[in-house]
PDB file of N, CA and C in Angstrom:
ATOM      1  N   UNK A   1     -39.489 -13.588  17.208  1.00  0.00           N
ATOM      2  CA  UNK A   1     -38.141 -13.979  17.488  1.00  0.00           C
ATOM      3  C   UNK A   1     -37.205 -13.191  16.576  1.00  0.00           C
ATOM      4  N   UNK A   2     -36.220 -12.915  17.386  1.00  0.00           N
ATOM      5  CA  UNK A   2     -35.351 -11.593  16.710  1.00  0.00           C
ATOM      6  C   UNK A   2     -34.103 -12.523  16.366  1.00  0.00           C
ATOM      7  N   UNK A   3     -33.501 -12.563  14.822  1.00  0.00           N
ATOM      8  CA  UNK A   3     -32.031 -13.015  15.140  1.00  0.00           C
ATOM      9  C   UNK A   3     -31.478 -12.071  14.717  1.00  0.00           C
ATOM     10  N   UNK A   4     -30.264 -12.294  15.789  1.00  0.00           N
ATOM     11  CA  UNK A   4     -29.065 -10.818  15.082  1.00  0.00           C
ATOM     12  C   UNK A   4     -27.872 -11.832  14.411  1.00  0.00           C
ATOM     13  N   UNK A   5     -26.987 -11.104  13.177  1.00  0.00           N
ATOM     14  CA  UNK A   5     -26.078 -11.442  12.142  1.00  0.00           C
ATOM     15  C   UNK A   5     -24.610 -11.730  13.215  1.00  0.00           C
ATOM     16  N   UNK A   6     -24.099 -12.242  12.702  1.00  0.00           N
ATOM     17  CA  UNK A   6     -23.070 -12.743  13.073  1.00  0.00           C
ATOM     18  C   UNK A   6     -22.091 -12.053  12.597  1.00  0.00           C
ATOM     19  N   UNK A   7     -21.092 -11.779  13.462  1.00  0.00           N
ATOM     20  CA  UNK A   7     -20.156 -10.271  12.534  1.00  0.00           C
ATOM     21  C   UNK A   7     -19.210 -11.241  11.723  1.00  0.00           C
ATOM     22  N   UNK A   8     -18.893 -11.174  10.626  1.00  0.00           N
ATOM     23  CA  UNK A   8     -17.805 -11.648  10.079  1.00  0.00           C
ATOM     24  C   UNK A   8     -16.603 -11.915  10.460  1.00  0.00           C
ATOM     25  N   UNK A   9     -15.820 -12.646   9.993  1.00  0.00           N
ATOM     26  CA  UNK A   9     -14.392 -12.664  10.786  1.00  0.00           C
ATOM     27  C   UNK A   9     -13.202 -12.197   9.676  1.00  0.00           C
ATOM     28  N   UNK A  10     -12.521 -12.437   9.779  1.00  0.00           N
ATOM     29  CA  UNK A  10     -11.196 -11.718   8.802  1.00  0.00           C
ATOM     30  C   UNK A  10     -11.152 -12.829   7.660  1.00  0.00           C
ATOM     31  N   UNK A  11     -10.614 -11.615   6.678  1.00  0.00           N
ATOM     32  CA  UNK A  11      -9.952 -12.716   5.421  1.00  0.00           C
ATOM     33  C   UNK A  11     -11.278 -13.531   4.880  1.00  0.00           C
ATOM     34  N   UNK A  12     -12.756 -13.088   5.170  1.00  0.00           N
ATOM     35  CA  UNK A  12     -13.905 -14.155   4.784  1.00  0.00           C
ATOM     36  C   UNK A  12     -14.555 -12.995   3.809  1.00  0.00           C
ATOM     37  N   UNK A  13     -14.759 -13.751   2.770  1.00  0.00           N
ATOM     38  CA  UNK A  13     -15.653 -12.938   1.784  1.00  0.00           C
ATOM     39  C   UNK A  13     -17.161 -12.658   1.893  1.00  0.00           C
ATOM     40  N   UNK A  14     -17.612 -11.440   1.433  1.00  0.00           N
ATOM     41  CA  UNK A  14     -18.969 -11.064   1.753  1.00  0.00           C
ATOM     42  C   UNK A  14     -20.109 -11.787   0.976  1.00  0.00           C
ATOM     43  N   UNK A  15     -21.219 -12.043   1.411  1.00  0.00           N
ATOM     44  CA  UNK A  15     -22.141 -13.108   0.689  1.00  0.00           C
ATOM     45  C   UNK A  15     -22.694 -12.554  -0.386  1.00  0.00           C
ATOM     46  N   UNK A  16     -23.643 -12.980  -0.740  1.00  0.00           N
ATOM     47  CA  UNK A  16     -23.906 -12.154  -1.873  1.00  0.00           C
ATOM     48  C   UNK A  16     -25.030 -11.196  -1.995  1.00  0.00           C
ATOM     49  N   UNK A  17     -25.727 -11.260  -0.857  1.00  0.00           N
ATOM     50  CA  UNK A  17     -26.816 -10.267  -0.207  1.00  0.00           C
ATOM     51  C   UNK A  17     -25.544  -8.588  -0.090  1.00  0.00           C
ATOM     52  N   UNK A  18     -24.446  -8.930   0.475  1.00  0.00           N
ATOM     53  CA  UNK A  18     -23.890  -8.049   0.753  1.00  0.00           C
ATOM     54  C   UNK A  18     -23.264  -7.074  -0.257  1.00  0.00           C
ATOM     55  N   UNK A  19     -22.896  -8.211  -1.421  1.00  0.00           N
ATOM     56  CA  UNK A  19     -22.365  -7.516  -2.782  1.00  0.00           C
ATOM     57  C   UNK A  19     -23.375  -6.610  -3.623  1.00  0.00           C
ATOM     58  N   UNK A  20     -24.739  -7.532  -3.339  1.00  0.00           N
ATOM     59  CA  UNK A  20     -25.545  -6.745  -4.367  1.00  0.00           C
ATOM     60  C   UNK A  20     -26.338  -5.369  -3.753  1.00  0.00           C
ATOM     61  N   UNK A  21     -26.140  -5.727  -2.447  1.00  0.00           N
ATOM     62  CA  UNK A  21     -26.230  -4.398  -1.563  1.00  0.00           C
ATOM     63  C   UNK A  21     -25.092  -3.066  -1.877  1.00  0.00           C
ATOM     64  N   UNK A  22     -24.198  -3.378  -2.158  1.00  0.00           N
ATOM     65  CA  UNK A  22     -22.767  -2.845  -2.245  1.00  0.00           C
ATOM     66  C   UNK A  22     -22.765  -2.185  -3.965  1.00  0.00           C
ATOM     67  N   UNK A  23     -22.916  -2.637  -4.432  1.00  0.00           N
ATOM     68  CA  UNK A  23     -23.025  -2.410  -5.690  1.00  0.00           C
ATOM     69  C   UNK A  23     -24.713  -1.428  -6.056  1.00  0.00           C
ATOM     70  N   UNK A  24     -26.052  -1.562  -5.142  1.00  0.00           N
ATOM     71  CA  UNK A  24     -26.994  -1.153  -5.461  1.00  0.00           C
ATOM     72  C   UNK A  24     -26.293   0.537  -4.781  1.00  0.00           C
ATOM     73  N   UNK A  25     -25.688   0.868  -4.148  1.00  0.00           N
ATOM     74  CA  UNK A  25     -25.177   1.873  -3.105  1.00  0.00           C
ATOM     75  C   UNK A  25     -24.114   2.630  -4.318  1.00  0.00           C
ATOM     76  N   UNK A  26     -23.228   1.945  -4.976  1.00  0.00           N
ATOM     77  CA  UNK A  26     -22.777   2.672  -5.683  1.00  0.00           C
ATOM     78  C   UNK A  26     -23.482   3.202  -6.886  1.00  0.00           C
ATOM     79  N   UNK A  27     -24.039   1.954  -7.648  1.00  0.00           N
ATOM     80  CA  UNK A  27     -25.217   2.825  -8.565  1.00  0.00           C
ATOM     81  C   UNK A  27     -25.843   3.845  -8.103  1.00  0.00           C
ATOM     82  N   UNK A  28     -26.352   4.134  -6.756  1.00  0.00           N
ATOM     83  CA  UNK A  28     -27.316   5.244  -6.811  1.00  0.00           C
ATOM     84  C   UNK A  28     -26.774   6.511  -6.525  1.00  0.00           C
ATOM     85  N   UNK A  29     -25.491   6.607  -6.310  1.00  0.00           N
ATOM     86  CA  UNK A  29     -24.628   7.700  -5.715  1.00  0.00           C
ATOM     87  C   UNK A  29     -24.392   8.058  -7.332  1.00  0.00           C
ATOM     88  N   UNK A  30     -23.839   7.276  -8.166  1.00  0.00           N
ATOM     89  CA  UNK A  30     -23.483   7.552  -9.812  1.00  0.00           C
ATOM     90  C   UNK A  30     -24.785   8.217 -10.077  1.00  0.00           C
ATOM     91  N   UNK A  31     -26.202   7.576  -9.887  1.00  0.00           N
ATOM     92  CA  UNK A  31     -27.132   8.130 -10.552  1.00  0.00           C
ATOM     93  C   UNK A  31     -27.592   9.541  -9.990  1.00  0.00           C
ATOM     94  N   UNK A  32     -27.176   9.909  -8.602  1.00  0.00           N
ATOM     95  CA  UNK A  32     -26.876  11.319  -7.974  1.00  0.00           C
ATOM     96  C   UNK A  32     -26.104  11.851  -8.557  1.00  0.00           C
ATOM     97  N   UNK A  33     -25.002  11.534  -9.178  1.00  0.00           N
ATOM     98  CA  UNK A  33     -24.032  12.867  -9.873  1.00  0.00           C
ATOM     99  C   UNK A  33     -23.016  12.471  -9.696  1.00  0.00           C
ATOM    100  N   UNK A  34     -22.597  11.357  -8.699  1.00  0.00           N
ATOM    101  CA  UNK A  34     -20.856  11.532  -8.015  1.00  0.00           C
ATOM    102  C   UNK A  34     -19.968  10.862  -9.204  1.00  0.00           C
ATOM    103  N   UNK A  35     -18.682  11.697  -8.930  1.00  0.00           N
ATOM    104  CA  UNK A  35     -18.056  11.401 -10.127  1.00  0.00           C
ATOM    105  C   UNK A  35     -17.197  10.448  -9.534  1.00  0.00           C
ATOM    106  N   UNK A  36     -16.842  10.129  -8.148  1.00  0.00           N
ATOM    107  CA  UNK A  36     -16.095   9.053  -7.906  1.00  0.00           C
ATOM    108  C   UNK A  36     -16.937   7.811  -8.435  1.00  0.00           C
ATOM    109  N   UNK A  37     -18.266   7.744  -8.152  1.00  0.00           N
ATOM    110  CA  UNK A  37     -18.972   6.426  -7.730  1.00  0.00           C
ATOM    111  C   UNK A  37     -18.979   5.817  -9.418  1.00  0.00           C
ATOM    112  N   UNK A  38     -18.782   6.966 -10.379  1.00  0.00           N
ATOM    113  CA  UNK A  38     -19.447   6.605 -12.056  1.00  0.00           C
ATOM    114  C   UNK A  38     -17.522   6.257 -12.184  1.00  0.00           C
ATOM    115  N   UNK A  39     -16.885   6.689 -11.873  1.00  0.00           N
ATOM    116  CA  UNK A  39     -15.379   5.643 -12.075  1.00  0.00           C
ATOM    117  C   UNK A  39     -15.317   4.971 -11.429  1.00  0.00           C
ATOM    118  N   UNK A  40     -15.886   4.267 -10.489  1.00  0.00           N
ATOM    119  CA  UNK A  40     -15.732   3.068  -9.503  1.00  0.00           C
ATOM    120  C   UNK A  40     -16.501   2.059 -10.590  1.00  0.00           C
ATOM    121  N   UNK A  41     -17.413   2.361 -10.952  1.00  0.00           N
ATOM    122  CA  UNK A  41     -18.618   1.806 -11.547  1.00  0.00           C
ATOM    123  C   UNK A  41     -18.072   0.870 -13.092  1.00  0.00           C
ATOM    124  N   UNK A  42     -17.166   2.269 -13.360  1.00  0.00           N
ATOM    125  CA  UNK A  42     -16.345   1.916 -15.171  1.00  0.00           C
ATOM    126  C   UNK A  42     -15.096   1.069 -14.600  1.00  0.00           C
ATOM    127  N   UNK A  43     -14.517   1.530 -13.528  1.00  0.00           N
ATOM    128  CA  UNK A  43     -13.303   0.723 -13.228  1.00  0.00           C
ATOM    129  C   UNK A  43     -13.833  -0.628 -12.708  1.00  0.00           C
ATOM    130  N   UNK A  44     -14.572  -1.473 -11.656  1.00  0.00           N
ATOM    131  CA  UNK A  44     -15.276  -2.380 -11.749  1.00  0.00           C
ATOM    132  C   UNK A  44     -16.131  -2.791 -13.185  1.00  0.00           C
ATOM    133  N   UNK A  45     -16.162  -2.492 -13.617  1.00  0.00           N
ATOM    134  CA  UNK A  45     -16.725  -3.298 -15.123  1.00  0.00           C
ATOM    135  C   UNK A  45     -15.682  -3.696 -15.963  1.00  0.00           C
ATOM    136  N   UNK A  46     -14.962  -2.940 -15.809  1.00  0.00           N
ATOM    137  CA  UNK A  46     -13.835  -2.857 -17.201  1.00  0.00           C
ATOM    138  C   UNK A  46     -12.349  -4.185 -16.066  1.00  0.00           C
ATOM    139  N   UNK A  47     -12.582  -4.303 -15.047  1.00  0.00           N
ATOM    140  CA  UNK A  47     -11.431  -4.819 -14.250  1.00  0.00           C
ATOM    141  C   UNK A  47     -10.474  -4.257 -14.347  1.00  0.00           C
ATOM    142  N   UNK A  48     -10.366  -2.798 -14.217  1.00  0.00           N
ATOM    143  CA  UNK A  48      -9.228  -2.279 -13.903  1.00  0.00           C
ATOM    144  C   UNK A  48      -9.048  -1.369 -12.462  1.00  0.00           C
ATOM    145  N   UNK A  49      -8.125  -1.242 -12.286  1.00  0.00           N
ATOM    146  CA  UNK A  49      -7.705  -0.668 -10.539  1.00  0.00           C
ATOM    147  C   UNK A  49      -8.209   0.627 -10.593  1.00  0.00           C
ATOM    148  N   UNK A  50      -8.640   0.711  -9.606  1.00  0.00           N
ATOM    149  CA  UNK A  50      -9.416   2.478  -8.747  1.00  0.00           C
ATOM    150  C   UNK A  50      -8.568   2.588  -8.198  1.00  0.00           C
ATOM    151  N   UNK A  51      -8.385   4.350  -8.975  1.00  0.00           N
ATOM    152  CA  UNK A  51      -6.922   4.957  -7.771  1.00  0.00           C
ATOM    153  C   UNK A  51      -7.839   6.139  -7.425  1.00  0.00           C
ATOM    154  N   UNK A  52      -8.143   6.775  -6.320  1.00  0.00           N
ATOM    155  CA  UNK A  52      -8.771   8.043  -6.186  1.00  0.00           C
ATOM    156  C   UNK A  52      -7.918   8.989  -6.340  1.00  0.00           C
ATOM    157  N   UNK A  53      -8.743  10.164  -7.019  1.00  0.00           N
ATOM    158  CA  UNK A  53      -7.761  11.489  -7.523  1.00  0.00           C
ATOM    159  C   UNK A  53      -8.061  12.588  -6.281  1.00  0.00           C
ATOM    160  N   UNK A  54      -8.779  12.056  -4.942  1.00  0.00           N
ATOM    161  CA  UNK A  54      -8.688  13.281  -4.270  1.00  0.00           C
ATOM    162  C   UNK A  54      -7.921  13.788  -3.737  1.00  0.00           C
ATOM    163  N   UNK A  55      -6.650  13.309  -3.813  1.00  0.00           N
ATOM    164  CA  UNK A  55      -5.346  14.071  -3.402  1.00  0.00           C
ATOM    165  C   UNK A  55      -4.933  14.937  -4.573  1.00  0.00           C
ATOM    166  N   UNK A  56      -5.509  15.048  -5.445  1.00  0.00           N
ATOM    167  CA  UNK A  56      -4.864  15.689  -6.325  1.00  0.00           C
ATOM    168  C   UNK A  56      -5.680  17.296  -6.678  1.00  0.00           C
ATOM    169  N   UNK A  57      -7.009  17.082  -5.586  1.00  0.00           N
ATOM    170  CA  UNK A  57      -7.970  18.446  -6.052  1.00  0.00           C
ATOM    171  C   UNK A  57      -8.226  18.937  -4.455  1.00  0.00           C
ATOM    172  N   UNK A  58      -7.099  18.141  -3.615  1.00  0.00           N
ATOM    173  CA  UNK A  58      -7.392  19.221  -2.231  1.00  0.00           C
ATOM    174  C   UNK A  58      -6.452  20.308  -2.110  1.00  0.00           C
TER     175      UNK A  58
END
């Protein structure tokens, strides 16, 4: 028996399967090299706002 997920609806927060999914995705991109994912990483720890600088290196 197959169940399929229920799509979310608006304004509802993600569970926590989803966060730690979310967070395992950015660690491994940091541990690849990316320099966005290792300031996403410091800016989520530290609680401060992510601004992306790629407007500023196209």
């Amino acid at each position: 028996m197959s169940t399929t997920e229920k799509p979310r609806g608006r304004q509802q927060r993600p569970n926590r399967t989803e966060l730690i999914a979310a967070w395992s995705r950015i660690r491994d991109a940091a541990d690849k090299g990316s320099i966005p994912a290792s300031a996403l990483l410091i800016a989520l720890s530290e609680n401060k706002p992510f601004v992306s600088c790629r407007e500023f290196f196209v």
